[in-house]
Protein backbone atom coordinates (compact mmCIF):
# COMPACT_ATOMS: atom_id res chain seq x y z
CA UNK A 1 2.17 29.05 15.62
CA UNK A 2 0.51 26.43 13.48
CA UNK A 3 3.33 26.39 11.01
CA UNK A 4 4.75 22.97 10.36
CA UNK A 5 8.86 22.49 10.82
CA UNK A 6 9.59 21.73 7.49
CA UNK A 7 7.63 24.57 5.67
CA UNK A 8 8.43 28.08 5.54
CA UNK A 9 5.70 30.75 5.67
CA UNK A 10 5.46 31.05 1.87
CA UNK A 11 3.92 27.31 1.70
CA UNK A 12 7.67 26.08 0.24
CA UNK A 13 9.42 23.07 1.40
CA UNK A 14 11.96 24.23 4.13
CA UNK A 15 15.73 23.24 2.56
CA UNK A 16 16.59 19.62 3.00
CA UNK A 17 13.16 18.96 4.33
CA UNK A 18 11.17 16.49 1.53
CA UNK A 19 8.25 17.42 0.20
CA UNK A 20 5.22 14.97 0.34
CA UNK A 21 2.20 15.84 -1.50
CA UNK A 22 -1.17 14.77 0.58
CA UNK A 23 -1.99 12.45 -2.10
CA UNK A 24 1.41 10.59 -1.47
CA UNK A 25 0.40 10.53 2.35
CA UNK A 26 -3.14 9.02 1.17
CA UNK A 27 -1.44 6.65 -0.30
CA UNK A 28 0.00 5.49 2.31
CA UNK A 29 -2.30 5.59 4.77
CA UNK A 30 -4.21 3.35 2.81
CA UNK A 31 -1.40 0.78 1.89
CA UNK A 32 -0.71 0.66 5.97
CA UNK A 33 -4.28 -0.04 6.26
CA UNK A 34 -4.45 -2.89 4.06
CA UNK A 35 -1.05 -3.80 5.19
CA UNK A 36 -2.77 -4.00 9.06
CA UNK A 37 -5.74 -5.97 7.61
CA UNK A 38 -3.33 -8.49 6.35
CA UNK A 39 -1.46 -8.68 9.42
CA UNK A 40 -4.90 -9.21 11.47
CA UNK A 41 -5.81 -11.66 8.85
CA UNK A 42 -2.71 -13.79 9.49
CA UNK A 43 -2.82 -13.59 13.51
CA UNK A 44 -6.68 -15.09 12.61
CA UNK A 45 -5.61 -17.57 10.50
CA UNK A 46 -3.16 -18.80 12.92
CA UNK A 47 -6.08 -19.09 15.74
CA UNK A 48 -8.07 -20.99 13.83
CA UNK A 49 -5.03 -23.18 13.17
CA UNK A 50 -4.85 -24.10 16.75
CA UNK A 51 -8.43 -23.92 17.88
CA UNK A 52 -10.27 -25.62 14.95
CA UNK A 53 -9.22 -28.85 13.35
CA UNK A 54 -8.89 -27.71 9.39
CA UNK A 55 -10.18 -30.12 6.61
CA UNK A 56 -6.44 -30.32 5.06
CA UNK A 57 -3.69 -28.85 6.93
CA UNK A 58 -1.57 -28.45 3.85
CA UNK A 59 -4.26 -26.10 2.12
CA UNK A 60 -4.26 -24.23 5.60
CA UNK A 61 -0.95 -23.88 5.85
CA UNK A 62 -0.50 -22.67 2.54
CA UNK A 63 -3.16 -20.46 2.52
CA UNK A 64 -1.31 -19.09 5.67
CA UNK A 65 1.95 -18.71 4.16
CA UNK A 66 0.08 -16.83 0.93
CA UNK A 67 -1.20 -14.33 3.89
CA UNK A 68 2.26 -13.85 5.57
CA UNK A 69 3.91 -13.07 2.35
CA UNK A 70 1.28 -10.29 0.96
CA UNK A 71 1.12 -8.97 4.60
CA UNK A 72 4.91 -8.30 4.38
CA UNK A 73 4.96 -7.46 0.84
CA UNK A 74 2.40 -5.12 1.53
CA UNK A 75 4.05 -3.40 4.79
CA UNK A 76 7.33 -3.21 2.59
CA UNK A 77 5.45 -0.99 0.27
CA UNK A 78 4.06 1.40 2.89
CA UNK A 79 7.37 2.01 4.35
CA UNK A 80 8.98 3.07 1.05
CA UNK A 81 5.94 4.31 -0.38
CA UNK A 82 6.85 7.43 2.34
CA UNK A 83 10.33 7.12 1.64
CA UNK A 84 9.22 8.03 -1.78
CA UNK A 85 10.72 4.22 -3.95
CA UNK A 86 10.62 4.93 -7.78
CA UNK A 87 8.95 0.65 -7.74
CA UNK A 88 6.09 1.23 -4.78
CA UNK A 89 4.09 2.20 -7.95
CA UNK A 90 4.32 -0.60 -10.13
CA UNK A 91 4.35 -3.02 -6.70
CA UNK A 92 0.92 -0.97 -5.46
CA UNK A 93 -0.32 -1.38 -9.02
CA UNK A 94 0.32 -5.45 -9.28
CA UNK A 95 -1.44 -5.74 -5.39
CA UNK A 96 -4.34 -3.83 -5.97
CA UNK A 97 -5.04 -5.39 -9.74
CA UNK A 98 -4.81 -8.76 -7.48
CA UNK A 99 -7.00 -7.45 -4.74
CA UNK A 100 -9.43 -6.35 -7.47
CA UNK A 101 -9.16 -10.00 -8.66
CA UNK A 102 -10.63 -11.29 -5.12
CA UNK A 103 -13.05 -8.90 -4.83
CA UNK A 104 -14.49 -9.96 -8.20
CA UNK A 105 -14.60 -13.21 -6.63
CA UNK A 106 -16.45 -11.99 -3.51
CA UNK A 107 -19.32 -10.84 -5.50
CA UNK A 108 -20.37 -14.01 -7.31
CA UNK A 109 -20.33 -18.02 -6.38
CA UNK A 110 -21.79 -20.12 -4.01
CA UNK A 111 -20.54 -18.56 -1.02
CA UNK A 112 -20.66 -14.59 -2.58
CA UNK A 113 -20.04 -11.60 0.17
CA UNK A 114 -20.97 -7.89 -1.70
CA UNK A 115 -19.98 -6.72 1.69
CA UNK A 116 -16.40 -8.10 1.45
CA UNK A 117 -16.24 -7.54 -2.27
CA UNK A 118 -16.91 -3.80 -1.89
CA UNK A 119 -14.45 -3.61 1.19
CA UNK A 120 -11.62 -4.68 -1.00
CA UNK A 121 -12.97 -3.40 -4.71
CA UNK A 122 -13.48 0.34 -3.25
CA UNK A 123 -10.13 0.88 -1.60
CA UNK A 124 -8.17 -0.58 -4.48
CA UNK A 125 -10.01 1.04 -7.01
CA UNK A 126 -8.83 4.42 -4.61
CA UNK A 127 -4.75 3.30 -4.41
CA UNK A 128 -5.27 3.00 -8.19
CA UNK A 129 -6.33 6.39 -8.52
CA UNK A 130 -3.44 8.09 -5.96
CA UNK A 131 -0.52 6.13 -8.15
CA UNK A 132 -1.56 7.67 -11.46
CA UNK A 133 -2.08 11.60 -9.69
CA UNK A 134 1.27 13.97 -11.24
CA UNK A 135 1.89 14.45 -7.82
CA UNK A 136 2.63 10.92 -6.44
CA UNK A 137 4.11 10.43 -9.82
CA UNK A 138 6.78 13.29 -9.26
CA UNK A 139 7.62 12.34 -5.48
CA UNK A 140 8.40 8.77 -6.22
CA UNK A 141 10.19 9.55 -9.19
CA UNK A 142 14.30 8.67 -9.12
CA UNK A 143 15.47 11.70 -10.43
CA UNK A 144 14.15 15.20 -10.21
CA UNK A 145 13.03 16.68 -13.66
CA UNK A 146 15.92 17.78 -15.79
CA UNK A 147 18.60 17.47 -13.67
CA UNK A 148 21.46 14.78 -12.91
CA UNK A 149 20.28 12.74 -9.62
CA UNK A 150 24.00 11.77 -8.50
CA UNK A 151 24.85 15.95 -9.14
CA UNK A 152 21.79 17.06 -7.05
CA UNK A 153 22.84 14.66 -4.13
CA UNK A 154 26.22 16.03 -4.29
CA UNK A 155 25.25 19.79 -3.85
């Protein structure tokens, strides 16, 4: 009754059904959530475009553009981190060391935030844990362990 589609009663994938291990679906839960923020970040940046008059347009704009182009790097590794991509890992990896890099920056200067720095240190620090579990290795790896990847997608 509660038995999901693509498993059988034993707890084994159903055939042609993927497996995704919950830490790969952690994963990605929290790159769409950081994808979102980024997204939500760029809508407000784009407000306060309009409504406020910025001390140099060119740094706003480019500080906009920056924005747009993590937001969709970012969504473009939450969709293939669920269609299991061999390079979400390395591309999670090189956005959360660079998140880690602003959140460093959050906690110290003239105009610190702890609150902001622990909002993006604490979930990055998490993504950085999922990549490295066997599990999410396995699923996003190209070819299954000792077998031929072309002869498996033949069969």
């Amino acid at each position: 009754m509660n038995e999901r589609p693509d498993r059988h009663s034993d707890g084994k994938s159903a055939p042609g059904a993927p497996f995704r291990p919950r830490a790969l679906f952690l994963l990605a839960t929290l790159l769409w959530a950081e994808a979102a923020l980024l997204w939500v970040a760029a809508v407000w940046l784009v407000l306060e475009l309009i409504t406020a008059t910025p001390t140099s347009l060119a740094s706003a704009l480019a500080i906009l553009v920056l924005v747009l182009i993590a937001a969709a790097w970012v969504t473009a590794i939450a969709i293939n981190s669920l269609r299991r991509r061999t390079w979400i890992r390395g591309a999670a990896l090189t956005w959360q060391l660079v998140q880690i890099a602003v959140a460093v920056g959050s906690f110290q200067g003239l105009y610190a935030r702890a609150d902001l720095g622990w909002a993006l240190l604490l979930p990055s620090l998490a993504v950085l844990a999922l990549l490295f579990i066997p599990r999410v290795i396995a699923a996003t790896t190209s070819a299954p362990s000792g077998g031929d990847a072309l002869a498996d997608q033949r069969e």
